[in-house]
C-alpha atoms as a PDB file:
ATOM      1  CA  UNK A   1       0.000   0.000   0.000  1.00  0.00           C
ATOM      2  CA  UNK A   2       1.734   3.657  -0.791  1.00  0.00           C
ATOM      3  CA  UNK A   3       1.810   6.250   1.650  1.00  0.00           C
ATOM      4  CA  UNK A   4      -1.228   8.003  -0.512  1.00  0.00           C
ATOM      5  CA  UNK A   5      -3.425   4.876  -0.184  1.00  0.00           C
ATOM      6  CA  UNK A   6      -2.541   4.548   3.410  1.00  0.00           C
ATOM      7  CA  UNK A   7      -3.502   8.086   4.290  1.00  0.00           C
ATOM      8  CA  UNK A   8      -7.002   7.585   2.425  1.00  0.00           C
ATOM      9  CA  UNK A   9      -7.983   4.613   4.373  1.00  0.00           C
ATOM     10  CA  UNK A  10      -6.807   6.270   7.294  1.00  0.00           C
ATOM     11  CA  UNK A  11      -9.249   8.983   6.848  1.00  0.00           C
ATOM     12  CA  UNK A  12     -12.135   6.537   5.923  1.00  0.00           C
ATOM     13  CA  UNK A  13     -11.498   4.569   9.231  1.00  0.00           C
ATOM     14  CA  UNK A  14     -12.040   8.337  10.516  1.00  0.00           C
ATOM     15  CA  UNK A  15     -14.569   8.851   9.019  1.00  0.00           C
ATOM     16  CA  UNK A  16     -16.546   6.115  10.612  1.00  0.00           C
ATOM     17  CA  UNK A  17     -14.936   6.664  14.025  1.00  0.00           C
ATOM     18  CA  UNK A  18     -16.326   9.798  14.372  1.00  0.00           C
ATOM     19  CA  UNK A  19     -19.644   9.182  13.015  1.00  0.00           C
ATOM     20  CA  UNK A  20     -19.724   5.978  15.690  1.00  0.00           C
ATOM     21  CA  UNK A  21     -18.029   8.193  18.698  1.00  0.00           C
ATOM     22  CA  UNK A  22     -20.985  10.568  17.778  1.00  0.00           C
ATOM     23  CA  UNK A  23     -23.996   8.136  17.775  1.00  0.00           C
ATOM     24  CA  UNK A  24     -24.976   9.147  14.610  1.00  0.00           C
ATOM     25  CA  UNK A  25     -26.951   7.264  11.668  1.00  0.00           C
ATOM     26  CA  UNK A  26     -25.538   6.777   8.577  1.00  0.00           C
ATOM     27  CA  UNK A  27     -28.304   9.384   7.043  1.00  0.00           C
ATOM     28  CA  UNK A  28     -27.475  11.776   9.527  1.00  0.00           C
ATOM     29  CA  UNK A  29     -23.327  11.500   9.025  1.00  0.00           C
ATOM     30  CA  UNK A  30     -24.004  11.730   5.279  1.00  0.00           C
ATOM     31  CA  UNK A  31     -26.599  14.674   5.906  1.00  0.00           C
ATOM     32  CA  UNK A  32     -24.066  16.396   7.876  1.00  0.00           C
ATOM     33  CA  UNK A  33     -21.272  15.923   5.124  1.00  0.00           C
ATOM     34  CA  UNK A  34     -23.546  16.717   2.485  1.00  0.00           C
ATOM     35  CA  UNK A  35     -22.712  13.396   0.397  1.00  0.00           C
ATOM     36  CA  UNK A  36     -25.584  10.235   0.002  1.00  0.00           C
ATOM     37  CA  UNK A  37     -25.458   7.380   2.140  1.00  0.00           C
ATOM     38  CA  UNK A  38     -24.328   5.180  -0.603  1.00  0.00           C
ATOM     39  CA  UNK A  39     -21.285   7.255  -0.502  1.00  0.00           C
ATOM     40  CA  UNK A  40     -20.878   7.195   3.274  1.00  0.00           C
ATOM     41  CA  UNK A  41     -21.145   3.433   3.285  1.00  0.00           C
ATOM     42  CA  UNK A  42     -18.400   3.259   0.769  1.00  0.00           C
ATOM     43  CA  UNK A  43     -15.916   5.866   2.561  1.00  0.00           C
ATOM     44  CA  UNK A  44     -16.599   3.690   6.019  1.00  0.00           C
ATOM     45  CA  UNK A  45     -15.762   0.826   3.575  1.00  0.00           C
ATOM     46  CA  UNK A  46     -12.371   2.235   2.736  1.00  0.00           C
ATOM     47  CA  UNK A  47     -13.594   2.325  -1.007  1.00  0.00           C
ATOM     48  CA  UNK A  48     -13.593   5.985  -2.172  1.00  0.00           C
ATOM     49  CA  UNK A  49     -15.954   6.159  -4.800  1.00  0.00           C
ATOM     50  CA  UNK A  50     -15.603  10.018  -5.657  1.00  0.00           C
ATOM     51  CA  UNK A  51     -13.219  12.183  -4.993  1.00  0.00           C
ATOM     52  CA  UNK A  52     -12.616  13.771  -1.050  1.00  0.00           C
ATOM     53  CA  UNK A  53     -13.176  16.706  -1.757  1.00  0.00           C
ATOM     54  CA  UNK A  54     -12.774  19.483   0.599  1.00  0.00           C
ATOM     55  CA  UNK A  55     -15.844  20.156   1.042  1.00  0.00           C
ATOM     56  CA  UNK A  56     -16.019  16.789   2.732  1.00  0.00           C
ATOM     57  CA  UNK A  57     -12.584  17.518   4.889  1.00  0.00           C
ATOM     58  CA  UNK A  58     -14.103  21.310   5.446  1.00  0.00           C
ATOM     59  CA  UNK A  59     -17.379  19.372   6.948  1.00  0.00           C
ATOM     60  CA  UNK A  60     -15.668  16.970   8.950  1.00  0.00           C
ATOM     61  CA  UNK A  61     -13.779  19.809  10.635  1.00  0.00           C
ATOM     62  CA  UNK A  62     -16.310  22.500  11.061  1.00  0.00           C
ATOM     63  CA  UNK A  63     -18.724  20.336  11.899  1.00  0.00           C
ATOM     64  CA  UNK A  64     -17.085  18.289  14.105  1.00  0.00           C
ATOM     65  CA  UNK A  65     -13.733  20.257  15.349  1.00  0.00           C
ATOM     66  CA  UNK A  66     -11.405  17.716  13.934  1.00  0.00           C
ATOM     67  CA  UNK A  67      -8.107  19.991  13.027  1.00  0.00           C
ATOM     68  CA  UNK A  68      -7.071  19.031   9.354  1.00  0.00           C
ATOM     69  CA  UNK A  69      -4.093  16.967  10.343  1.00  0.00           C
ATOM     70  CA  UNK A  70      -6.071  14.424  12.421  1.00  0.00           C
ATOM     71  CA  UNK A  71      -8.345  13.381   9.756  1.00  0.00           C
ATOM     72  CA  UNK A  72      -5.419  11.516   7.873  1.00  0.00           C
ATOM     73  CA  UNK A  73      -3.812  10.853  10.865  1.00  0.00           C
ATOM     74  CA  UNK A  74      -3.943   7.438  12.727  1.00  0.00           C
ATOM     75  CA  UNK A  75      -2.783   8.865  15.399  1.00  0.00           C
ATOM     76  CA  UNK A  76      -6.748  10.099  16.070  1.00  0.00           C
ATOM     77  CA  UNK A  77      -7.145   8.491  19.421  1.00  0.00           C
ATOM     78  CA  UNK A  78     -10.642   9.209  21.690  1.00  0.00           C
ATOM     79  CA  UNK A  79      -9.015  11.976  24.229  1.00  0.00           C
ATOM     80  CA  UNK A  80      -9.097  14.099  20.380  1.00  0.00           C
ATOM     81  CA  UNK A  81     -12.757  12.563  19.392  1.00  0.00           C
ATOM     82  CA  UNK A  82     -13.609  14.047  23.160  1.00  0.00           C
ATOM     83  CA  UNK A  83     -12.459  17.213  22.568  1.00  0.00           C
ATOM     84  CA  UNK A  84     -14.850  17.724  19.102  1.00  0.00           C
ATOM     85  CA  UNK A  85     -18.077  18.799  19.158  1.00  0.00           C
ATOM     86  CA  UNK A  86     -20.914  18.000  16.619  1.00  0.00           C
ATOM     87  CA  UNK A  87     -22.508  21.094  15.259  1.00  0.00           C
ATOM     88  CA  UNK A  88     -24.475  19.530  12.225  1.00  0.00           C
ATOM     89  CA  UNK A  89     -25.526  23.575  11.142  1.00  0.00           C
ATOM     90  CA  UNK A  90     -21.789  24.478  11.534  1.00  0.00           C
ATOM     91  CA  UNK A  91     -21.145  25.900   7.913  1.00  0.00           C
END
């Protein structure tokens, strides 16, 4: 796996760590990131069907308070996912 693909699954493990930390239903992740479910369930899946774009990392950020750096980080542990807060009309 290159360091790209590494990052990128990274992030999709994220992804669906925050959504879980957060109790949050797959609609209501994908609501919040303005992308479909199908897409969701594909990210959480580690298979990027479309592009991140960054709207999707300026979501996941605003939205949630993860800094930039954490998202493709594996170092995201839960004393960070503790520290974020879900504001799903953050914009």
């Amino acid at each position: 796996m290159t360091p790209i693909e590494q990052e990128l699954a990274t992030f999709c493990y994220n992804v669906a760590l925050l959504r879980r930390y957060f109790h949050l239903t797959q609609k209501e992740m994908a609501d919040a990131l303005e992308i479909s479910v199908y897409s969701l369930r594909k990210l959480e899946r580690g298979m990027i069907t479309e592009k991140i774009t960054l709207d999707l990392v300026y979501y996941l950020n605003v939205r949630f308070g993860v800094p930039y750096t954490k998202l493709f980080s594996r170092e995201m542990v839960w004393d960070d996912l503790a520290a974020c807060k879900f504001d799903p009309s953050a914009v």
